[in-house]
C-alpha atoms as a PDB file:
ATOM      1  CA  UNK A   1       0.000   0.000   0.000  1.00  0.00           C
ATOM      2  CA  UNK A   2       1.816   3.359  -1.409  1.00  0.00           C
ATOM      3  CA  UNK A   3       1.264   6.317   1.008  1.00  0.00           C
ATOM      4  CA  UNK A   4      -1.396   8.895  -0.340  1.00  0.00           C
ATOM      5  CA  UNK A   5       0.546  12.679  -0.270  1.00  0.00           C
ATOM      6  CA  UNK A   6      -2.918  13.722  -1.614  1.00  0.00           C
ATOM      7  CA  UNK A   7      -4.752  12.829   1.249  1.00  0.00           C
ATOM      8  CA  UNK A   8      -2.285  13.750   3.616  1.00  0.00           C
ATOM      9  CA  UNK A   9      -1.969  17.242   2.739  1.00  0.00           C
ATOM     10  CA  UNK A  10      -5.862  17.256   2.245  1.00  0.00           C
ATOM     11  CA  UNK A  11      -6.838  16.558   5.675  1.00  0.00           C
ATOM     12  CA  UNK A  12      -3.865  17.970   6.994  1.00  0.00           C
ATOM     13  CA  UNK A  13      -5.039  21.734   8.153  1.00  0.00           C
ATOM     14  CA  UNK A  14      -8.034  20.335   9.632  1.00  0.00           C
ATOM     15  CA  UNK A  15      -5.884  18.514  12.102  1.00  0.00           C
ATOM     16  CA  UNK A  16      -3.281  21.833  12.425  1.00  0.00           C
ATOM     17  CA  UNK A  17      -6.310  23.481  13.793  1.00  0.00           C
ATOM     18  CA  UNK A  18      -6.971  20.638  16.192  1.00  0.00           C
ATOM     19  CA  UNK A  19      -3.231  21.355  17.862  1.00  0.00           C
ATOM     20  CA  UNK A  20      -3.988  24.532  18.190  1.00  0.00           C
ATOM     21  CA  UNK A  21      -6.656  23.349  20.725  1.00  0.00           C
ATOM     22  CA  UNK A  22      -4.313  20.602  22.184  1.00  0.00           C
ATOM     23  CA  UNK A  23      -1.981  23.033  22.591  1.00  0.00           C
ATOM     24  CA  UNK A  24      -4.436  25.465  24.437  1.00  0.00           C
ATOM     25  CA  UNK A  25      -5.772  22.349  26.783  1.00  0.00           C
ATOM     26  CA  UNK A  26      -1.701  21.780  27.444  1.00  0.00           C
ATOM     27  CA  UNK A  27      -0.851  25.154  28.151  1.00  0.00           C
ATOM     28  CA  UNK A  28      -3.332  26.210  30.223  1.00  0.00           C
ATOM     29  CA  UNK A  29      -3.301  22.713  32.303  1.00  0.00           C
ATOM     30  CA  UNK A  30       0.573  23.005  32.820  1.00  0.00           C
ATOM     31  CA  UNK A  31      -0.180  26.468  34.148  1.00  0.00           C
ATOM     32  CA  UNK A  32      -2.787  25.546  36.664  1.00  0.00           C
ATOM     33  CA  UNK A  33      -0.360  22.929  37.390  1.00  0.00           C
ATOM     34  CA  UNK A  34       2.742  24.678  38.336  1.00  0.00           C
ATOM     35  CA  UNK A  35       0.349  26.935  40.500  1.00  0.00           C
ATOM     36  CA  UNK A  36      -1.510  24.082  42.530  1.00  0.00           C
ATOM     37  CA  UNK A  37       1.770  22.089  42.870  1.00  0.00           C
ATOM     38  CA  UNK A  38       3.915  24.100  45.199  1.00  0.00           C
ATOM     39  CA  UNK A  39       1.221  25.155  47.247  1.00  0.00           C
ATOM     40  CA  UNK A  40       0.578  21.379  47.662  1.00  0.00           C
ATOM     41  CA  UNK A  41       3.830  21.029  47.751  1.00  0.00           C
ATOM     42  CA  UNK A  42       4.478  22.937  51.153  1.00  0.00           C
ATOM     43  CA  UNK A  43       1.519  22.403  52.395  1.00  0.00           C
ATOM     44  CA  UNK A  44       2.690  18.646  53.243  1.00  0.00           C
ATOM     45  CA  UNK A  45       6.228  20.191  54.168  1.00  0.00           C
ATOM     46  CA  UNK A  46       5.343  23.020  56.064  1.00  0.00           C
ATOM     47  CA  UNK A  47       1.371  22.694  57.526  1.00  0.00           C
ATOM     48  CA  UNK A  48       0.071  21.681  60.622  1.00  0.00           C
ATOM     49  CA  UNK A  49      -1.129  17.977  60.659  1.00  0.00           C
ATOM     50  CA  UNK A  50      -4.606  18.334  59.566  1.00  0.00           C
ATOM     51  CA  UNK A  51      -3.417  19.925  56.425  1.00  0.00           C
ATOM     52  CA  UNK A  52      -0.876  17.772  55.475  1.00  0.00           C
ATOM     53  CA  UNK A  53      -2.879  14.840  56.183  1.00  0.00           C
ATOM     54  CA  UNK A  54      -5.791  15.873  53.815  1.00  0.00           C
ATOM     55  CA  UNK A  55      -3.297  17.180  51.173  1.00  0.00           C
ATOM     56  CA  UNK A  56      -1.732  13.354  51.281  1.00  0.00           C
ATOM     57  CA  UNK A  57      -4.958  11.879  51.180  1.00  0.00           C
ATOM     58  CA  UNK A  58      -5.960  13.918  48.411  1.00  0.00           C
ATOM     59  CA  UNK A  59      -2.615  13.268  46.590  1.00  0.00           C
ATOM     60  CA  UNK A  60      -2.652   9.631  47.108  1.00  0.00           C
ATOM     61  CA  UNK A  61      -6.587   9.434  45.742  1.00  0.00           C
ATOM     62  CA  UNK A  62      -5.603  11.321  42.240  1.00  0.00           C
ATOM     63  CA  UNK A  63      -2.392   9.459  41.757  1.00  0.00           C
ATOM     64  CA  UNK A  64      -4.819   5.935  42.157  1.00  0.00           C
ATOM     65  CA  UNK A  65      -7.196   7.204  39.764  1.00  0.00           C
ATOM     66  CA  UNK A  66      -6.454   6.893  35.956  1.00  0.00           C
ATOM     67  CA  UNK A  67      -6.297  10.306  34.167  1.00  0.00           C
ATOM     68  CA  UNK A  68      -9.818   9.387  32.274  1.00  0.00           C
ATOM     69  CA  UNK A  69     -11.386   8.770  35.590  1.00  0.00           C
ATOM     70  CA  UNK A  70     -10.754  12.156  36.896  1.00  0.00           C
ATOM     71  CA  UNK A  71     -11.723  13.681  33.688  1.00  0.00           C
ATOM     72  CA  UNK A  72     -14.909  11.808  33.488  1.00  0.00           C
ATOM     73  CA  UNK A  73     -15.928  13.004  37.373  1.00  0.00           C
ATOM     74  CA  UNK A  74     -15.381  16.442  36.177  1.00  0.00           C
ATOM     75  CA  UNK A  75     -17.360  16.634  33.276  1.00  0.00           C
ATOM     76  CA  UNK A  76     -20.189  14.138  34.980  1.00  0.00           C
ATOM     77  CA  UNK A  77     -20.134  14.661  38.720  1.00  0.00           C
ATOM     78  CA  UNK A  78     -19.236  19.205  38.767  1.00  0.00           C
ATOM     79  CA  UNK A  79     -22.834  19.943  37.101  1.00  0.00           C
ATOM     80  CA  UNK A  80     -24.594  17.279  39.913  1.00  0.00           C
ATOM     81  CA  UNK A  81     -22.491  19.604  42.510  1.00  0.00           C
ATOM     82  CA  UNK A  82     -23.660  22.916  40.498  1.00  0.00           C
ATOM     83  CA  UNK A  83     -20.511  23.777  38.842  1.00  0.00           C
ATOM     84  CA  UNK A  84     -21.237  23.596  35.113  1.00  0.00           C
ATOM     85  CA  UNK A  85     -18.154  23.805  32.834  1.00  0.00           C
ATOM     86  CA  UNK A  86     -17.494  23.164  28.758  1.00  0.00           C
ATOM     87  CA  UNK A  87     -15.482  20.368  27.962  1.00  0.00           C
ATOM     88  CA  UNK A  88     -12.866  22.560  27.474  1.00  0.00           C
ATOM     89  CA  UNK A  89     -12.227  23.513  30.678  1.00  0.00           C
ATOM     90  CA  UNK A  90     -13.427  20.324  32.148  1.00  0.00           C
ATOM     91  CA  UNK A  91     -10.324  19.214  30.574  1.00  0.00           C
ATOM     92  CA  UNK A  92      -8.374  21.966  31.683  1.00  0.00           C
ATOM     93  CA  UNK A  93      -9.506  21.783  35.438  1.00  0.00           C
ATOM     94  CA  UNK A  94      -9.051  17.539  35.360  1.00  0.00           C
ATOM     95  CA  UNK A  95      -5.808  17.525  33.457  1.00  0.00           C
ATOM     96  CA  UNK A  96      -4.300  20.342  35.935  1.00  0.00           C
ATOM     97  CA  UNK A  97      -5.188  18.668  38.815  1.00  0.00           C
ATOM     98  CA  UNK A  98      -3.340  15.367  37.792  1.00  0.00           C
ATOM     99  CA  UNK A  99      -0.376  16.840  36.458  1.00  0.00           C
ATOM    100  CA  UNK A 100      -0.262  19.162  39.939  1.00  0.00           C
ATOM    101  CA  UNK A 101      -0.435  15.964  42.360  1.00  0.00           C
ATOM    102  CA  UNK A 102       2.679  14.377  40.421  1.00  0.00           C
ATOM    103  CA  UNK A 103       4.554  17.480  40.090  1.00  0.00           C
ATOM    104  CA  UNK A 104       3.900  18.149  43.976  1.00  0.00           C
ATOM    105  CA  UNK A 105       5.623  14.756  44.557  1.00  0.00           C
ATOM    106  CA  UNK A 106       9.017  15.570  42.535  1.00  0.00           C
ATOM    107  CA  UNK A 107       8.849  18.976  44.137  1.00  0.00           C
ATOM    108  CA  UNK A 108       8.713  17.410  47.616  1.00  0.00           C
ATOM    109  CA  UNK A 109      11.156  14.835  47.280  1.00  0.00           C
ATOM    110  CA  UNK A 110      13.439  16.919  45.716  1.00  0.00           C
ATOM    111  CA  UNK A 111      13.624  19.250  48.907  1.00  0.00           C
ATOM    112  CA  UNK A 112      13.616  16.412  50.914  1.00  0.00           C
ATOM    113  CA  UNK A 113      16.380  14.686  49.295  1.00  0.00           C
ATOM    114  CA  UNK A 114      18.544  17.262  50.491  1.00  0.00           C
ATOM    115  CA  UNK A 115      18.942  16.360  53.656  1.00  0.00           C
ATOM    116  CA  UNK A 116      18.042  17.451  57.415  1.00  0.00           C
ATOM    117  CA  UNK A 117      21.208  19.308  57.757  1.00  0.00           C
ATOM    118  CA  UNK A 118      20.922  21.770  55.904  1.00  0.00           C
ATOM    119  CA  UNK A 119      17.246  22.551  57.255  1.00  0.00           C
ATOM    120  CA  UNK A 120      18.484  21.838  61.056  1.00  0.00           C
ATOM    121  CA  UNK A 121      21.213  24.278  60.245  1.00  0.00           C
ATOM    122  CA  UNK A 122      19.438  27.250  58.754  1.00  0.00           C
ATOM    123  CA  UNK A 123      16.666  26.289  62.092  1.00  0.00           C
ATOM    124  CA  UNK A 124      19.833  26.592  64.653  1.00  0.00           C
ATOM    125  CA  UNK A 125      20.564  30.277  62.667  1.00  0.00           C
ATOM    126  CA  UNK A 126      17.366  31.600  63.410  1.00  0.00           C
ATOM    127  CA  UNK A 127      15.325  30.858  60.153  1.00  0.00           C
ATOM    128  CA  UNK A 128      11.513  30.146  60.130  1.00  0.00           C
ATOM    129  CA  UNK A 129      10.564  26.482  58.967  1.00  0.00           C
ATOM    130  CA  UNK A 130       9.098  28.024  56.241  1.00  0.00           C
ATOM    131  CA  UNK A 131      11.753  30.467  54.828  1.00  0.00           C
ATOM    132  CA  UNK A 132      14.558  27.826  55.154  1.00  0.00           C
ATOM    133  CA  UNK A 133      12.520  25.396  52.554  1.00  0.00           C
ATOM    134  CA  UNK A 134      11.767  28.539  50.574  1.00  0.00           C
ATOM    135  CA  UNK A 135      15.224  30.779  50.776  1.00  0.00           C
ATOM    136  CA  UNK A 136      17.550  27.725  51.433  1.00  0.00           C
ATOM    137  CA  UNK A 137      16.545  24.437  50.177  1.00  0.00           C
ATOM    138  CA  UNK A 138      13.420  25.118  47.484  1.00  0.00           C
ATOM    139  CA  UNK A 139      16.214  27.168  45.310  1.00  0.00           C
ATOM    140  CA  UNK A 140      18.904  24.313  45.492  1.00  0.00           C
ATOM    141  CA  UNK A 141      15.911  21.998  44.434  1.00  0.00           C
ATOM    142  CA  UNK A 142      15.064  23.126  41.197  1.00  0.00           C
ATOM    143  CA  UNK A 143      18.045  21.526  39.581  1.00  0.00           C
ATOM    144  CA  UNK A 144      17.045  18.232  40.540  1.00  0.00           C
ATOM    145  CA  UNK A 145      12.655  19.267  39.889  1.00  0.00           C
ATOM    146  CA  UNK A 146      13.275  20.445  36.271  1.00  0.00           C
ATOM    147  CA  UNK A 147      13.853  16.841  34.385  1.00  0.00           C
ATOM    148  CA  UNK A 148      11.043  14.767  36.202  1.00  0.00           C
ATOM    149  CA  UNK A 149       8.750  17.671  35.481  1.00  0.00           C
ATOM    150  CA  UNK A 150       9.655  17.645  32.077  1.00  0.00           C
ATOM    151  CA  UNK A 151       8.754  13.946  31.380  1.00  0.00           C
ATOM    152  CA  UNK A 152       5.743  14.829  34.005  1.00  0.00           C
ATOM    153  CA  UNK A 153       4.604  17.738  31.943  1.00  0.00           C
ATOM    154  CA  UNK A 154       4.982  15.550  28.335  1.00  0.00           C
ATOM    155  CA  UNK A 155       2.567  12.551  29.626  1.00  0.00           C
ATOM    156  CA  UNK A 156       0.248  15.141  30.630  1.00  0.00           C
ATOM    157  CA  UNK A 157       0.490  16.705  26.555  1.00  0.00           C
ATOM    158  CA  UNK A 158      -0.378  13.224  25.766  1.00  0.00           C
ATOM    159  CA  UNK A 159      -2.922  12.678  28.182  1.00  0.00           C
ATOM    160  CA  UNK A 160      -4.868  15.283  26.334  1.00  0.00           C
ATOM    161  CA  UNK A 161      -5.637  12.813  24.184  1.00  0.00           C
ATOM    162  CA  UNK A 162      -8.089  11.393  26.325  1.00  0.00           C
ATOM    163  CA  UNK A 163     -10.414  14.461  26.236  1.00  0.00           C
ATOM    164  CA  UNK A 164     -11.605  13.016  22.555  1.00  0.00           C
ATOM    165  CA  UNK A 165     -14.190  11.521  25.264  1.00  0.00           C
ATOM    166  CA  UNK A 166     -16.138  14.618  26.175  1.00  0.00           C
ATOM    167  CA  UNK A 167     -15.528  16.048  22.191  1.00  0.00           C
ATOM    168  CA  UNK A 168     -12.801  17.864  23.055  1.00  0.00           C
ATOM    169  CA  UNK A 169     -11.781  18.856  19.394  1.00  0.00           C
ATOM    170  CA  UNK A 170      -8.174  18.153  19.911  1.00  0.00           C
ATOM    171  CA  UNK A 171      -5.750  16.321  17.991  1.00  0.00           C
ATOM    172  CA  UNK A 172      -6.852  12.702  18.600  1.00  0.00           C
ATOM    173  CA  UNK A 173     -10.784  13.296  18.355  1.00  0.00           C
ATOM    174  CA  UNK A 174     -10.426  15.086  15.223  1.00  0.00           C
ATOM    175  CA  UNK A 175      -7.879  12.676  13.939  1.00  0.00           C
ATOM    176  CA  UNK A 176     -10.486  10.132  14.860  1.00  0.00           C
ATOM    177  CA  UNK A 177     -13.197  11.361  12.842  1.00  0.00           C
ATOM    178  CA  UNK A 178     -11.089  12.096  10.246  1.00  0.00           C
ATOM    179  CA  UNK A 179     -10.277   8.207   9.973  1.00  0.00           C
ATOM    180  CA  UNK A 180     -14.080   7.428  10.875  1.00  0.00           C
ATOM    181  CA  UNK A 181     -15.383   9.914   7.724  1.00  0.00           C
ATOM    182  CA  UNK A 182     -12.861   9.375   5.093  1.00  0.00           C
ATOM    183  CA  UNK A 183     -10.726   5.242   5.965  1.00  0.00           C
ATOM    184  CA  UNK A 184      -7.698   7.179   5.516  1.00  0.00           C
ATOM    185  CA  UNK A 185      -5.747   5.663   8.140  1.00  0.00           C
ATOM    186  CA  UNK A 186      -2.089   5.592   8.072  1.00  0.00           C
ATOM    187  CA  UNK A 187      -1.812   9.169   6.758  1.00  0.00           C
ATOM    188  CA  UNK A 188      -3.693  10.722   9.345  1.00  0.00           C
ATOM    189  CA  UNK A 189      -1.855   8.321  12.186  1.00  0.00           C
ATOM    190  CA  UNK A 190       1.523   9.691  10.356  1.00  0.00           C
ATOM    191  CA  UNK A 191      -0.280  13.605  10.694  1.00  0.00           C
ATOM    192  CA  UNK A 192      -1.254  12.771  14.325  1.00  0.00           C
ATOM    193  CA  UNK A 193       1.953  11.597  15.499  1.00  0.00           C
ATOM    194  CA  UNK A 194       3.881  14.351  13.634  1.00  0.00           C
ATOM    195  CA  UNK A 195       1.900  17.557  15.419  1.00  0.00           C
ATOM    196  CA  UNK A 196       2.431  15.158  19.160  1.00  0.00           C
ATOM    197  CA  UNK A 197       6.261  15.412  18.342  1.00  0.00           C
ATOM    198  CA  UNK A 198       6.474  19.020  17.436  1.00  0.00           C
ATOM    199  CA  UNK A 199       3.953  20.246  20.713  1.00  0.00           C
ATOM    200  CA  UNK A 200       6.197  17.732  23.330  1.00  0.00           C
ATOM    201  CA  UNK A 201       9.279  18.503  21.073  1.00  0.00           C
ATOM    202  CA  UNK A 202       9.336  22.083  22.003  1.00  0.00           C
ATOM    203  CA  UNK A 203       8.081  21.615  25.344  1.00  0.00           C
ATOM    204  CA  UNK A 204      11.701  19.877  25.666  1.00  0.00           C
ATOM    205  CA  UNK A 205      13.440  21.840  24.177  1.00  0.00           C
ATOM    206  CA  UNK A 206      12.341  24.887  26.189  1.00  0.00           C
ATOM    207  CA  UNK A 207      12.770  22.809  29.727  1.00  0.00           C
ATOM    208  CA  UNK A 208      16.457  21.779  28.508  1.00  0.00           C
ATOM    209  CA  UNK A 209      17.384  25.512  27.790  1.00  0.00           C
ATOM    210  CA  UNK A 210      16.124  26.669  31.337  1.00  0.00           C
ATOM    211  CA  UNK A 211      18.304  23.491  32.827  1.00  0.00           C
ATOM    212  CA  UNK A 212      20.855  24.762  31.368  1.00  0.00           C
ATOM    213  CA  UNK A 213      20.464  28.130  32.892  1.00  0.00           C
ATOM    214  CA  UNK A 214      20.401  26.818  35.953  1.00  0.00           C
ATOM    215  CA  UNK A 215      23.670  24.824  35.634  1.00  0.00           C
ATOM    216  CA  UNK A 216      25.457  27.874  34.392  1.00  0.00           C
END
């Protein structure tokens, strides 16, 4: 079977718009990611023990769940609880919670795998609890954060596939269709996995430049 450059270039913008709407879901999940994760973060570190009890429990309860799960709640269970939301943001809100309970976990462990010293030390000087983690250890940390978040943050660009579920128009539902409506199937796989490379491909790239201006 020859490969069909016709077809491929015919149902190729359709699927270019479809990224830009992965790439919307992915953007605005990492962000509401990187803003629930340190709070959760140090809220298991530095709260009393009511607080980091409920933030483990509620950590421990997302990371058993599988990413389709929590999606499906939100765009199911919110309106029964009287918060209505598109798909869209259903997305948004389900995929930025996952990706924040992961990320919390490198971000904790990564303080913590610096050792007591240093935080028994900065304790003995007169520092708060709180601004050694934050002015002592949290800065040291990010070295060793940035990788796992970068493999953390490409599964959750790839979990976005999942939202085809709730007709999301991203890059897998529309790619779906597309095969569905016309049997063109490697071409579009070829088109699918292409615009996947290029979104998680820069998203890389970007997190390897910052390392590197960290190192230097």
């Amino acid at each position: 079977m020859s490969f069909d450059w016709i077809a491929f270039f015919e149902y190729l913008p359709r699927l270019i718009r479809a990224s830009g709407v992965t790439l919307q879901v992915s953007l605005l999940s990492l962000g509401l990611a990187c803003v629930l994760a340190p709070i959760l973060a140090l809220s298991r570190l530095l709260g009393p023990t009511l607080l980091r009890s409920a933030v483990q429990a509620f950590i421990e309860l997302i990371r058993g769940l599988p990413p389709l799960v929590v999606i499906a709640f939100c765009y199911f269970a919110l309106p029964k609880l009287g918060l209505v939301l598109s798909g869209f943001w259903c997305g948004v809100l389900a995929l930025g919670v996952v990706g924040a309970v992961y990320a919390a976990e490198i971000i904790r462990s990564a303080i913590e795998s610096l050792g007591k010293g240093q935080l028994e030390a900065a304790l003995a000087l007169g520092f708060a609890r709180w601004q050694a983690v934050l002015d002592i250890l949290l800065p040291q940390a990010l070295r060793r954060i940035l990788p796992p978040l970068t493999n953390e943050f490409a599964n959750l660009i790839k979990a976005s596939s999942l939202l085809s579920v709730i007709s999301v128009h991203e890059i897998s539902q529309v790619g779906q269709s597309l095969i569905f409506e016309t049997f063109v199937v490697i071409e579009i796989l070829v088109q699918m996995a292409i615009l996947y490379l290029i979104i998680i491909g820069t998203v890389t790239f970007i997190s390897r430049r910052l390392e590197k201006g960290l190192s230097s």
